[in-house]
N, C-alpha and C. Protein backbone atom coordinates (compact mmCIF):
# COMPACT_ATOMS: atom_id res chain seq x y z
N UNK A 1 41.50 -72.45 86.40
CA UNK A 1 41.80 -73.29 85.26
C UNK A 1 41.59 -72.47 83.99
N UNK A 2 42.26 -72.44 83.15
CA UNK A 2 42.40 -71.62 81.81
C UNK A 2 41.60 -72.14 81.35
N UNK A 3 40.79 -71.27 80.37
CA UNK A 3 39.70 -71.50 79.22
C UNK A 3 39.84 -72.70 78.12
N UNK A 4 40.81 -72.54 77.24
CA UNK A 4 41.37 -73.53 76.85
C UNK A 4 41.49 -75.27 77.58
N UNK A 5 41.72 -74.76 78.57
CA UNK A 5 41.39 -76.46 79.16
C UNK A 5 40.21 -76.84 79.41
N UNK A 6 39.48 -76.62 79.73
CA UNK A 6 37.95 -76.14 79.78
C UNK A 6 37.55 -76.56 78.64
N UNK A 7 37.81 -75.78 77.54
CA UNK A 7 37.16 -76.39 76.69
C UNK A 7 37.38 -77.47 75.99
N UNK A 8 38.94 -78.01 76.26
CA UNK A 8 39.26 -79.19 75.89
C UNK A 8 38.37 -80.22 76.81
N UNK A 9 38.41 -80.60 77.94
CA UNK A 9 37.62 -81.12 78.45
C UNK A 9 36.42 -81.38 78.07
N UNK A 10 35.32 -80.24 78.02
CA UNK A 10 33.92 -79.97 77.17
C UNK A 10 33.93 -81.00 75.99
N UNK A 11 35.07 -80.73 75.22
CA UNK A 11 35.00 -81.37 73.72
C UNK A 11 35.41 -83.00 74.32
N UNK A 12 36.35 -83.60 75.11
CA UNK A 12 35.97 -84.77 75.12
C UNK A 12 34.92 -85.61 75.53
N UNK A 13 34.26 -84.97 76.69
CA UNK A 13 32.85 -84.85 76.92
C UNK A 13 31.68 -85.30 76.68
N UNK A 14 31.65 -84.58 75.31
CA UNK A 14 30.77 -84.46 74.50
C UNK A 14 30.76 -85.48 73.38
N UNK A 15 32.15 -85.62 72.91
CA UNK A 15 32.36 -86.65 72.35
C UNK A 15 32.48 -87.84 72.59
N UNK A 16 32.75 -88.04 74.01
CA UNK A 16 32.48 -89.43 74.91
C UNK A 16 30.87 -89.63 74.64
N UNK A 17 30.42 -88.60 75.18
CA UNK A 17 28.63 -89.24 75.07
C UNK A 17 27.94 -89.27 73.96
N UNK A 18 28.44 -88.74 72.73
CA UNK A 18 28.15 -89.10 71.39
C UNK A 18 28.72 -90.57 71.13
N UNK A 19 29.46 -90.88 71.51
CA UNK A 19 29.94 -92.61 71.54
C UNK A 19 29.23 -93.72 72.22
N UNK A 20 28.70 -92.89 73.66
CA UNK A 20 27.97 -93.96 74.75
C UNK A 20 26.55 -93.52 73.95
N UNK A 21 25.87 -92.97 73.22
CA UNK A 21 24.90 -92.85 73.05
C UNK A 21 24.64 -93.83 71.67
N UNK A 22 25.57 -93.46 70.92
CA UNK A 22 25.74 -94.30 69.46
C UNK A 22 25.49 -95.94 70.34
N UNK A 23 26.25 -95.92 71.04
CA UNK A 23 26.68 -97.62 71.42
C UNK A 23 25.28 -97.75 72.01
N UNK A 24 24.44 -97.26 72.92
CA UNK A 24 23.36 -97.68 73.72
C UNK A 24 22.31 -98.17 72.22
N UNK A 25 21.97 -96.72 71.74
CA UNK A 25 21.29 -97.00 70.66
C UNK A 25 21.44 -98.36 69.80
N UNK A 26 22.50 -98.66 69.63
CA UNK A 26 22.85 -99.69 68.54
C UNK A 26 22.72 -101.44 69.43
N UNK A 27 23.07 -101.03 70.78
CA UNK A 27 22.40 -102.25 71.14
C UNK A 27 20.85 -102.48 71.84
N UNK A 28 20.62 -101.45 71.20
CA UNK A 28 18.78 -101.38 71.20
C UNK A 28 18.38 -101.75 69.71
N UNK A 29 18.78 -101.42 68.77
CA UNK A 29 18.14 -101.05 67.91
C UNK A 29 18.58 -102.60 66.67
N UNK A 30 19.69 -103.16 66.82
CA UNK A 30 20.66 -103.97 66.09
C UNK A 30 19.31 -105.60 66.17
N UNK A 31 19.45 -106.44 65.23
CA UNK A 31 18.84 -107.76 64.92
C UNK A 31 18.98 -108.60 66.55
N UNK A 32 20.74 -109.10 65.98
CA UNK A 32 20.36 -110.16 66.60
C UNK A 32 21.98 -109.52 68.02
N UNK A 33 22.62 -111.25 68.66
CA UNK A 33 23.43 -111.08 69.58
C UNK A 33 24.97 -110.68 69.14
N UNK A 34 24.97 -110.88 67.89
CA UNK A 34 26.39 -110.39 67.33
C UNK A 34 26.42 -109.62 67.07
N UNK A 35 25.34 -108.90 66.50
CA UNK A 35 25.24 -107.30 65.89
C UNK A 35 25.31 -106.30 67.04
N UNK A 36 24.60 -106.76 68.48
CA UNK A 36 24.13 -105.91 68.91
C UNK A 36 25.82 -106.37 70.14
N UNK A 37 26.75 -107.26 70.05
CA UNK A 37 27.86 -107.32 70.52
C UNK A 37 28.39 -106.16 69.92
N UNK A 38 28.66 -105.88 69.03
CA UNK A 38 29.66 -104.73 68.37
C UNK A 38 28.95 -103.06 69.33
N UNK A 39 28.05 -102.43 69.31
CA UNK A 39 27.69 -101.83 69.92
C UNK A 39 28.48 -101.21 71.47
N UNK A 40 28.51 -101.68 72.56
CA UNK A 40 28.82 -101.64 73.73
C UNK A 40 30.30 -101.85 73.91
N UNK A 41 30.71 -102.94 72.77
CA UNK A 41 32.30 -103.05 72.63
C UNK A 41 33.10 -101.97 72.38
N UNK A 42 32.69 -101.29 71.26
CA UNK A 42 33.29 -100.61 70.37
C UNK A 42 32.93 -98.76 70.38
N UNK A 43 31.39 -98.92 70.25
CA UNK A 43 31.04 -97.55 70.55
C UNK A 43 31.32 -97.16 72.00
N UNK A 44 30.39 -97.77 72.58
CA UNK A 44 30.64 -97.35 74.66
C UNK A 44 32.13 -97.39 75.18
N UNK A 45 32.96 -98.16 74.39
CA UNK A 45 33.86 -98.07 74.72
C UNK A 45 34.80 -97.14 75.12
N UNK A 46 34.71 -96.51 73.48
CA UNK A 46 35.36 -94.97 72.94
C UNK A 46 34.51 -94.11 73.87
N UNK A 47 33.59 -94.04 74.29
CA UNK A 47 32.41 -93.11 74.91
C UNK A 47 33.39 -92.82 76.36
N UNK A 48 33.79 -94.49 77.32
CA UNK A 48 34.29 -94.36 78.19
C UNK A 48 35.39 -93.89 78.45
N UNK A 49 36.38 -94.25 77.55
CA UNK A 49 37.74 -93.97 77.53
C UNK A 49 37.64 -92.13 76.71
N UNK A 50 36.83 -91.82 76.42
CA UNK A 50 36.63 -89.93 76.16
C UNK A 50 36.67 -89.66 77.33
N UNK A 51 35.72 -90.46 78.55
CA UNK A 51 35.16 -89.13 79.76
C UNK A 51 36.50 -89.80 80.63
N UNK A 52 37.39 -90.65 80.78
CA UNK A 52 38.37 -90.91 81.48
C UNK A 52 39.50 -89.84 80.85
N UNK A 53 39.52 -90.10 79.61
CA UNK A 53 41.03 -88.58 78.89
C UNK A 53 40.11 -87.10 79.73
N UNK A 54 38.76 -87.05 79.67
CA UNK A 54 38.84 -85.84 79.83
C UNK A 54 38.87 -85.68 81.58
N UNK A 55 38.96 -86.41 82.39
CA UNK A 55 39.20 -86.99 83.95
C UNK A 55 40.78 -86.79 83.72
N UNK A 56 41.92 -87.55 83.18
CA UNK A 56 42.68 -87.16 83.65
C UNK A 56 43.24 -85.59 83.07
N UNK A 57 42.50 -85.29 81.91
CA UNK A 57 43.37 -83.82 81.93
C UNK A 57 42.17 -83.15 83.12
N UNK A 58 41.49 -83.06 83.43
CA UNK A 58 40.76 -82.35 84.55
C UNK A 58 41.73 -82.36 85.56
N UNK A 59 42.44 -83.34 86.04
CA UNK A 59 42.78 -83.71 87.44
C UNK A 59 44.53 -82.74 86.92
N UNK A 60 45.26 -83.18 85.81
CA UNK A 60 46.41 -82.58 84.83
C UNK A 60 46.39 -80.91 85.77
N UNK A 61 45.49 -80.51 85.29
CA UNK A 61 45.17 -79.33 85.21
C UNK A 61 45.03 -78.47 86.62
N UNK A 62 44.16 -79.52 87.34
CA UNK A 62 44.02 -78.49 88.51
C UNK A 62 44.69 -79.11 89.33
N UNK A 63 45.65 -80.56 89.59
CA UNK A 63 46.70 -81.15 90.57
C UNK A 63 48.05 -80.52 89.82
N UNK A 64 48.21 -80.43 89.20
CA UNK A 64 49.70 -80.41 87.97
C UNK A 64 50.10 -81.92 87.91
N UNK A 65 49.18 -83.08 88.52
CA UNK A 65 49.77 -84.36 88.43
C UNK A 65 49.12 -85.62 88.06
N UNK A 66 49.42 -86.36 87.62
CA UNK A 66 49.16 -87.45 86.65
C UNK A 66 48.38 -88.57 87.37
N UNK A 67 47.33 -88.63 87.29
CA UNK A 67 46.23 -89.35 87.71
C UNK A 67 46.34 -90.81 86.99
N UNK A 68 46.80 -91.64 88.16
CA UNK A 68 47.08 -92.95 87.83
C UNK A 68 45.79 -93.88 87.64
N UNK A 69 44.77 -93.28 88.07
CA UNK A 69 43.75 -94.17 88.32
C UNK A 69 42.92 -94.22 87.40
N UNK A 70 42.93 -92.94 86.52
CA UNK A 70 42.08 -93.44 84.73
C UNK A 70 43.04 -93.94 83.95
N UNK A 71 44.22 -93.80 84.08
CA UNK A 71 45.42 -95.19 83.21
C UNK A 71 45.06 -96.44 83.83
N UNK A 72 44.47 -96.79 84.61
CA UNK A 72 44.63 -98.33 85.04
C UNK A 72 43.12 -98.46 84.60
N UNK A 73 42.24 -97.72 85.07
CA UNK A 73 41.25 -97.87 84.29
C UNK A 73 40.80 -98.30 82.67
N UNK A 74 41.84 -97.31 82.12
CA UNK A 74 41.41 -97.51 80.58
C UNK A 74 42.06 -98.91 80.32
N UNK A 75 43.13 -98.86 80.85
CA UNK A 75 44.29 -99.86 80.16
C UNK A 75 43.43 -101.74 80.39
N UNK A 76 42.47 -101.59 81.50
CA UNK A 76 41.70 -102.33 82.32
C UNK A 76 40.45 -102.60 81.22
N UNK A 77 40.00 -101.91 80.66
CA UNK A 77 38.81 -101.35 79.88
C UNK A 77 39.26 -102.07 78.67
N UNK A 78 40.14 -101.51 77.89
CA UNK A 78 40.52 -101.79 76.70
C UNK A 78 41.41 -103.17 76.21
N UNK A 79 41.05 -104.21 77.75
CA UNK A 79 41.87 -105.00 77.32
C UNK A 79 41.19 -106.06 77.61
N UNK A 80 39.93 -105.78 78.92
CA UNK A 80 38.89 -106.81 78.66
C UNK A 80 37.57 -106.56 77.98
N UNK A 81 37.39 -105.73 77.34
CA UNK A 81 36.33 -105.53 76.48
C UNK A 81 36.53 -106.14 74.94
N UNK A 82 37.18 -106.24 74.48
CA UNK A 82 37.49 -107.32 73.26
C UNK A 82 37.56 -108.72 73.73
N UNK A 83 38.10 -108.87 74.63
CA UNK A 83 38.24 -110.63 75.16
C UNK A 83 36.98 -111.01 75.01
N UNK A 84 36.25 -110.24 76.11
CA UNK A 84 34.69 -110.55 76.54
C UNK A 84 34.07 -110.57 75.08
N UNK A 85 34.08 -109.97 74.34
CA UNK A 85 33.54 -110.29 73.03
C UNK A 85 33.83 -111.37 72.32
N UNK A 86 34.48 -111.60 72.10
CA UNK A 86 35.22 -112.71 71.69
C UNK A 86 34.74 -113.92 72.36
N UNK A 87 34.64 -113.92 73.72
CA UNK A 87 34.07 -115.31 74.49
C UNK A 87 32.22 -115.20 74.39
N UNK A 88 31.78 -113.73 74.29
CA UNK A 88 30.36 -114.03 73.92
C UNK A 88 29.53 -114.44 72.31
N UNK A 89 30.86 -114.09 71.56
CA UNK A 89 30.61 -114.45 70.12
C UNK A 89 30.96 -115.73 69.96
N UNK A 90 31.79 -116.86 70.96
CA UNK A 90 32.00 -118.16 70.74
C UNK A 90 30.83 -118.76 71.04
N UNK A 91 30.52 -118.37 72.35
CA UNK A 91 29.23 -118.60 73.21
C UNK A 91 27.81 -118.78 72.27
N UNK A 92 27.98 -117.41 71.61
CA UNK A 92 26.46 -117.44 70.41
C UNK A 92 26.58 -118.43 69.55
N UNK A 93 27.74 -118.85 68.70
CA UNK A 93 28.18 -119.37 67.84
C UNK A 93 27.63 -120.97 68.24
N UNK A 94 28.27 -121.38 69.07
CA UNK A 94 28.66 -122.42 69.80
C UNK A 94 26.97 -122.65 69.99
N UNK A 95 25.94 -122.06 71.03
CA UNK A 95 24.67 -121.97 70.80
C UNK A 95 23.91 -122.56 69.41
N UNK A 96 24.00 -121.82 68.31
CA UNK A 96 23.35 -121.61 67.50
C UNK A 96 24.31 -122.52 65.98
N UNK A 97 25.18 -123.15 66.27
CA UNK A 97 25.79 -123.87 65.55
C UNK A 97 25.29 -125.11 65.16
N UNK A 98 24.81 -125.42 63.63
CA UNK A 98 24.05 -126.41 63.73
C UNK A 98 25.15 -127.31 62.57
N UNK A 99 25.19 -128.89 62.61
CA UNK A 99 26.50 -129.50 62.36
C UNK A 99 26.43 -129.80 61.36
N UNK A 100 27.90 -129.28 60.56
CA UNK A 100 28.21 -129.01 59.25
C UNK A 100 28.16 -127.59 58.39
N UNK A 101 27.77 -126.52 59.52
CA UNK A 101 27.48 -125.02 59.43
C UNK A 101 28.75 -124.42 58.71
N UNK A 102 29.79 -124.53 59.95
CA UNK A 102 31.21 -123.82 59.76
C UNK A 102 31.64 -124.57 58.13
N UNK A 103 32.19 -123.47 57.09
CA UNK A 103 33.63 -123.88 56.60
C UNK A 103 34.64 -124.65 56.57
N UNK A 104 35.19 -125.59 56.01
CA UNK A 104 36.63 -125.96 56.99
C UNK A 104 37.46 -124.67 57.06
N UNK A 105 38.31 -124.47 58.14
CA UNK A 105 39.13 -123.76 58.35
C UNK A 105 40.46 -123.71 57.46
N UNK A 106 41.06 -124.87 57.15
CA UNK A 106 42.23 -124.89 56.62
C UNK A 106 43.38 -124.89 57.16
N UNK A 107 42.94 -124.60 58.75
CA UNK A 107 44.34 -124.83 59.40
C UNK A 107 44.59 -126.11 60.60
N UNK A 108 45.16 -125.59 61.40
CA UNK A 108 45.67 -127.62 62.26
C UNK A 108 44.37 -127.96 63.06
N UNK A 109 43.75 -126.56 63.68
CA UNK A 109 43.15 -127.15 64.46
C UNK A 109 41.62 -126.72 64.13
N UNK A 110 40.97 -126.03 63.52
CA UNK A 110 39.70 -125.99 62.58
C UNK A 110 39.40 -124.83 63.39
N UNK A 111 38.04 -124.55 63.96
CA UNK A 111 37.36 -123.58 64.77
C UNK A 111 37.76 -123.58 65.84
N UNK A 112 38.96 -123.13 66.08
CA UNK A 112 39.09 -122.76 67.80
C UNK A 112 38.36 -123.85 68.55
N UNK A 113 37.64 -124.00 69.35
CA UNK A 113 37.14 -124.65 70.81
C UNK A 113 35.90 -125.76 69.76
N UNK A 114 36.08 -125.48 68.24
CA UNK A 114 34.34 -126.84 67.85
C UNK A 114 35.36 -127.90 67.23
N UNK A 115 36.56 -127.74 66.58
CA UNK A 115 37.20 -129.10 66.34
C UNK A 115 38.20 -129.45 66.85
N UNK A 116 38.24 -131.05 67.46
CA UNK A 116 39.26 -131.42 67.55
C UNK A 116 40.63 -131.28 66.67
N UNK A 117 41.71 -131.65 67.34
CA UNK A 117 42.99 -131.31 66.52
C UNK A 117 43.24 -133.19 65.72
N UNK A 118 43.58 -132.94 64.68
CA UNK A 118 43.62 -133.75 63.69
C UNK A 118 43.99 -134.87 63.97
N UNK A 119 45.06 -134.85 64.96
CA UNK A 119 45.81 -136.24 65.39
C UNK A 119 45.08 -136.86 66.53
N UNK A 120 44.15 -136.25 67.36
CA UNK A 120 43.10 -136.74 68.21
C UNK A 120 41.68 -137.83 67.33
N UNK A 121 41.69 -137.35 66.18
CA UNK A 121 40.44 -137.72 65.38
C UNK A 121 40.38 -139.41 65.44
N UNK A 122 39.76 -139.92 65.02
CA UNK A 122 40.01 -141.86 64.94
C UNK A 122 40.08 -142.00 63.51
N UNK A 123 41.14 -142.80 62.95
CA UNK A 123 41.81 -142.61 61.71
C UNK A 123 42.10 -141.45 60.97
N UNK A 124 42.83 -140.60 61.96
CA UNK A 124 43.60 -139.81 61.09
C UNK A 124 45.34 -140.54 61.56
């Protein structure tokens, strides 16, 4: 394997675990469950999807062929790791929501999953 690839590899690497390390730290170190949501989402994320780019150019390199299995991976990764956030930040919300907290929204149906839709209400 040429040097150059090598060290491309190295550098994603490295930069993957500067991401998984940022992210561990931050959901150690962060207040509360929303703060410390962003962490694992966002940093570990990038951390994972570094050491998978540098997996498939590893495999690039010494198969000459395209390793399907860190594309399904990432694509897998990056598409339920925001959801899941999203359902654990309703979850906290929803928890810790005490009535009359939220804003009105301004739109048809208010907060996602805390208000009913307008035409359900009794005298609207």
């Amino acid at each position: 394997m040429p040097l150059y690839v090598e060290i491309l590899i190295s550098v994603f690497l490295v930069i993957s675990g500067v991401f998984g390390f940022v992210g561990s730290y931050g959901l150690i170190k962060l207040k509360d469950s929303v703060q410390r949501l962003h962490a694992p989402t966002k940093a570990t994320t990038l951390g994972v999807g570094g050491v998978l780019i540098a997996s498939m150019i590893y495999f690039i390199a010494k198969t000459g062929h395209i390793s399907i299995h860190e594309l399904l991976i990432t694509l897998f990764l990056f598409l339920t790791a925001p959801i899941t956030a999203n359902f654990i930040a309703k979850a906290y919300i929803a928890r810790n929501m005490r009535e009359g907290e939220l804003p009105s929204s301004g739109g048809r149906y208010g907060w996602a999953v805390y208000d009913d839709p307008p035409e359900s209400r009794p005298g609207s």
